[in-house]
Structures are given as C-alpha cells and as structure tokens.
C-alpha atoms as a PDB file:
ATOM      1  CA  UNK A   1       0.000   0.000   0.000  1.00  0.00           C
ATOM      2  CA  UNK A   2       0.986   3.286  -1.081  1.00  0.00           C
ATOM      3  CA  UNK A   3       1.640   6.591   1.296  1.00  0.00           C
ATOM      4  CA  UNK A   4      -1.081   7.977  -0.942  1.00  0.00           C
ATOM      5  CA  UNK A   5      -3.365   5.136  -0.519  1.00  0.00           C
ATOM      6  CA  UNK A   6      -2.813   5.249   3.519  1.00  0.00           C
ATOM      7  CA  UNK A   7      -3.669   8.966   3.487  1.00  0.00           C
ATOM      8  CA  UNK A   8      -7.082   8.086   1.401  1.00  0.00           C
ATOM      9  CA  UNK A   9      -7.813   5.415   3.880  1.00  0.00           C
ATOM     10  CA  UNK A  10      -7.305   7.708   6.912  1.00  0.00           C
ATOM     11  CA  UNK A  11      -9.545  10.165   5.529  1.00  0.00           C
ATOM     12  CA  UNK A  12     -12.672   8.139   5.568  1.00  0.00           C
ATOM     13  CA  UNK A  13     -14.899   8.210   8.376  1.00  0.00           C
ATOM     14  CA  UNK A  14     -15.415   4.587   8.427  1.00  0.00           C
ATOM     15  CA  UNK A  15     -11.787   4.092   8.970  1.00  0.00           C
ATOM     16  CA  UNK A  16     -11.650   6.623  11.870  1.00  0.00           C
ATOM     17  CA  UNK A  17     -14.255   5.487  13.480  1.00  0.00           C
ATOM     18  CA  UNK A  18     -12.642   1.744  13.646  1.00  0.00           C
ATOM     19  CA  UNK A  19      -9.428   3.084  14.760  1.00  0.00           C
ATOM     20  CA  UNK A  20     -11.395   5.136  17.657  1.00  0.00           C
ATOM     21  CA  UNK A  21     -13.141   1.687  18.616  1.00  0.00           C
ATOM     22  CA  UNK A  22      -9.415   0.122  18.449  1.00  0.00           C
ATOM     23  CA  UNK A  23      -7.979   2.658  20.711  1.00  0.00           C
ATOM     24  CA  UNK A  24     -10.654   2.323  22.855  1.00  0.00           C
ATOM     25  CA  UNK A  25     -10.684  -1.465  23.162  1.00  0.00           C
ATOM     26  CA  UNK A  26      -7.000  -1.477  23.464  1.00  0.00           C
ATOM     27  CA  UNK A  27      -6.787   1.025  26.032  1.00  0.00           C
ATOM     28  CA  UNK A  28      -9.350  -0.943  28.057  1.00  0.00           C
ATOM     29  CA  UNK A  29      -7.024  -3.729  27.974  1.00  0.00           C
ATOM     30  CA  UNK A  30      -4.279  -1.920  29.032  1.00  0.00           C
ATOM     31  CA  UNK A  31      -5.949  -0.175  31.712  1.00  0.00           C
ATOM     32  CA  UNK A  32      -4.312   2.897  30.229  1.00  0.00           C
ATOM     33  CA  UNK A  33      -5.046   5.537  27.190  1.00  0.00           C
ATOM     34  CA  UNK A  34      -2.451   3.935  24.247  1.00  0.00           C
ATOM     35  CA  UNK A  35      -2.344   6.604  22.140  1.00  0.00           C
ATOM     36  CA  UNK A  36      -4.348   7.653  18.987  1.00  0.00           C
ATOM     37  CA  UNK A  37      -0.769   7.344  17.153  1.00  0.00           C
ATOM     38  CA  UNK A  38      -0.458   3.517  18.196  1.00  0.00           C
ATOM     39  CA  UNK A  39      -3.729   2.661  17.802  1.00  0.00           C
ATOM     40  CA  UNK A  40      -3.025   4.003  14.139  1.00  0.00           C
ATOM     41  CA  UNK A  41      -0.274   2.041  13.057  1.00  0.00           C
ATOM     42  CA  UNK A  42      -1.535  -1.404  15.251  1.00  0.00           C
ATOM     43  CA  UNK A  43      -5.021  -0.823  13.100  1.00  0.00           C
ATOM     44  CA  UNK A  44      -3.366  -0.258   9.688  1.00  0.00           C
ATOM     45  CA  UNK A  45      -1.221  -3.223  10.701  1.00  0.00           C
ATOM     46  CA  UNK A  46      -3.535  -5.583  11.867  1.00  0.00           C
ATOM     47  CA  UNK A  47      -6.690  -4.870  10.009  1.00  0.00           C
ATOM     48  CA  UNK A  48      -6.309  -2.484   7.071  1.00  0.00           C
ATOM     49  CA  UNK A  49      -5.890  -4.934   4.389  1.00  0.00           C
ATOM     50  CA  UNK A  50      -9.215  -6.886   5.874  1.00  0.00           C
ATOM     51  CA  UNK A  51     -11.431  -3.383   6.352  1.00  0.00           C
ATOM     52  CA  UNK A  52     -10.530  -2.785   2.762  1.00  0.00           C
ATOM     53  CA  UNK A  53     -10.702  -6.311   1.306  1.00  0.00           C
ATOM     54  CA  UNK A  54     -14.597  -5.915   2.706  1.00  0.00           C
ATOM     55  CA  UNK A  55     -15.486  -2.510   2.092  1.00  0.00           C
ATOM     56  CA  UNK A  56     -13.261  -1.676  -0.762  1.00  0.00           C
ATOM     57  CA  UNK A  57     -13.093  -4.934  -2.762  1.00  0.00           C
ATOM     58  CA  UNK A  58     -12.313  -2.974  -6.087  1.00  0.00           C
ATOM     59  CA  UNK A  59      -9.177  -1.072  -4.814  1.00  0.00           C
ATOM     60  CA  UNK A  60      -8.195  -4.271  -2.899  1.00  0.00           C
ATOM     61  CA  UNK A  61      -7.659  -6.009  -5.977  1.00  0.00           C
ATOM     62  CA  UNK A  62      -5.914  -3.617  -7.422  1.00  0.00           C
ATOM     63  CA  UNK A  63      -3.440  -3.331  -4.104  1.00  0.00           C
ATOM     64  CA  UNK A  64      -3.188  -7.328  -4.453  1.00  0.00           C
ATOM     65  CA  UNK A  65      -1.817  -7.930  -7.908  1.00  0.00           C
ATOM     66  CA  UNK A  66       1.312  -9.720  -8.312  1.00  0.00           C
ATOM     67  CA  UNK A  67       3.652  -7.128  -8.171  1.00  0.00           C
ATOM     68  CA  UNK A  68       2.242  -5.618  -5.311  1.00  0.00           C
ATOM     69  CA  UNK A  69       1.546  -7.643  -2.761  1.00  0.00           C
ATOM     70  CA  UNK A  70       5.652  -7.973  -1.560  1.00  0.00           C
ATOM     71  CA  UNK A  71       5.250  -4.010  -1.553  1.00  0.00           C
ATOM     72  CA  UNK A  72       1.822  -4.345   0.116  1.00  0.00           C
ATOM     73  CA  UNK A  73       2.959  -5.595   2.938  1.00  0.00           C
ATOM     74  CA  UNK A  74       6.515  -3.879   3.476  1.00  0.00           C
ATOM     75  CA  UNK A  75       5.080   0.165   3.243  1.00  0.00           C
ATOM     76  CA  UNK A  76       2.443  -1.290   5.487  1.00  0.00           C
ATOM     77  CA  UNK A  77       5.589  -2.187   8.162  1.00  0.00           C
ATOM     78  CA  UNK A  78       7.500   0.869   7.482  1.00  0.00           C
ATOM     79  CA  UNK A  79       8.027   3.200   9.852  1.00  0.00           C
ATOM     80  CA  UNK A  80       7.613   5.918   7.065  1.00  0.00           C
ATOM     81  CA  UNK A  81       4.031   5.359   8.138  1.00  0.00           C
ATOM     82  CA  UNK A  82       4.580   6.346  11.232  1.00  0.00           C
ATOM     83  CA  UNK A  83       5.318   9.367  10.074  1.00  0.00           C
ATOM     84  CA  UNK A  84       1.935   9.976   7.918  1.00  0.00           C
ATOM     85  CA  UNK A  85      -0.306   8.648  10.938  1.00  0.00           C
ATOM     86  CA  UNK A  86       1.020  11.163  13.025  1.00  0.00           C
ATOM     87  CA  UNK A  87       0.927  14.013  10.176  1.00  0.00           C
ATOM     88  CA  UNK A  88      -3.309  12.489   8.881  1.00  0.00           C
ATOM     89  CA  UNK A  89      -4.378  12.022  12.910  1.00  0.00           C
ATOM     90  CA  UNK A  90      -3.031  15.416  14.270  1.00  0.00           C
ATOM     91  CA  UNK A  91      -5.135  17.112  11.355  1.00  0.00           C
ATOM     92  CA  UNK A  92      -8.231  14.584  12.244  1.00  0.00           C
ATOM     93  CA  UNK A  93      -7.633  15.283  15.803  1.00  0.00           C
ATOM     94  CA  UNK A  94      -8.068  18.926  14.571  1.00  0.00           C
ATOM     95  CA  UNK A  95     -10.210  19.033  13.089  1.00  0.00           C
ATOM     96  CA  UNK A  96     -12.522  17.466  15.351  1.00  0.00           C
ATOM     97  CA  UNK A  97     -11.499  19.728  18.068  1.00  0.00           C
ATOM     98  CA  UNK A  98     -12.485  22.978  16.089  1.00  0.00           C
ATOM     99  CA  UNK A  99     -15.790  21.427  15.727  1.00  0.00           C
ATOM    100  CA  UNK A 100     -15.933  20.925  19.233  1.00  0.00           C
ATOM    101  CA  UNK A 101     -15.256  24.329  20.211  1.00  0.00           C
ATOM    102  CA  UNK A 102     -17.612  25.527  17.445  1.00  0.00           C
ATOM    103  CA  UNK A 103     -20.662  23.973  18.873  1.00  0.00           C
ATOM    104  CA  UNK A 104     -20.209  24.443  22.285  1.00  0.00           C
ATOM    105  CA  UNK A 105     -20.205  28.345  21.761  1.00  0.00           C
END
C-alpha cells in the first residue's frame, strides 16, 4: 500500500471510526489511554488490508496484484508510516477539536 493510498484510507470516516473503537478497546485492555498514534499504526497493521478487502473490494484487488503484494505488505511495516499517521491524525484530531469548540459556543 501506497503513502497515498494510507492517506485516502485515513480520511474516511469509516476508517476513523474503527481506529477510535481500536484505541478504545485497546486502552481498556491496558488499563491505560495507548495513544491515537499507536492505535493508528496497530489498526493499519492488523486490520487495514481486511477493512478494505470488505469494504473496498475494487481497490483491494488492485493493491493485491502480483507485483504488489511484496510491496503491500513492506510500506504497510515501514516506519515511514509512522510518520503519515502522526501528520493524517493530528489534522483529524483537529479538526474534530475545532468542531468541538464551534458547537459548544
């Protein structure tokens, strides 16, 4: 998966809203807040390729042809996504703040 194809992902509600569900579950487990960062990059390691392989079955197919799938799986690993979950969640995070504040007023 792409850098360009992660930042697509992250920017659908759907996907937010599993990662939110992830953090929370995980963090219930830990008996601690993990992190909207970890939660991230355990979610996009752990169940990315499924969420989209259901919900996206056209651009999964496309991610899983022959000479993709090695790649697939390596950006997925890389700790250059690291670096675009914490660049996509700050702006979510954001964003969701502003909305916050918005409303409240």
């Amino acid at each position: 998966m792409k850098i360009s194809d992660l930042r697509e992902l992250l920017k659908n509600k759907l996907v937010v809203e599993e990662i939110n569900k992830h953090l929370w579950i995980e963090s219930q487990k830990a008996g601690y807040s993990i992190g909207i960062e970890r939660a991230t990059d355990e979610w996009l390691r752990l169940y990315a390729m499924g969420w989209m392989k259901y919900h996206m079955p056209e651009k999964y197919e496309k991610l899983m042809t022959k000479k993709n799938r090695k790649s697939v799986r390596k950006v997925v690993k890389e700790k250059v996504v690291k670096k675009v979950i914490k660049k996509t969640v700050r702006k979510i995070v954001t964003k969701k703040s502003a909305k916050k504040k918005t409303t409240k007023k």
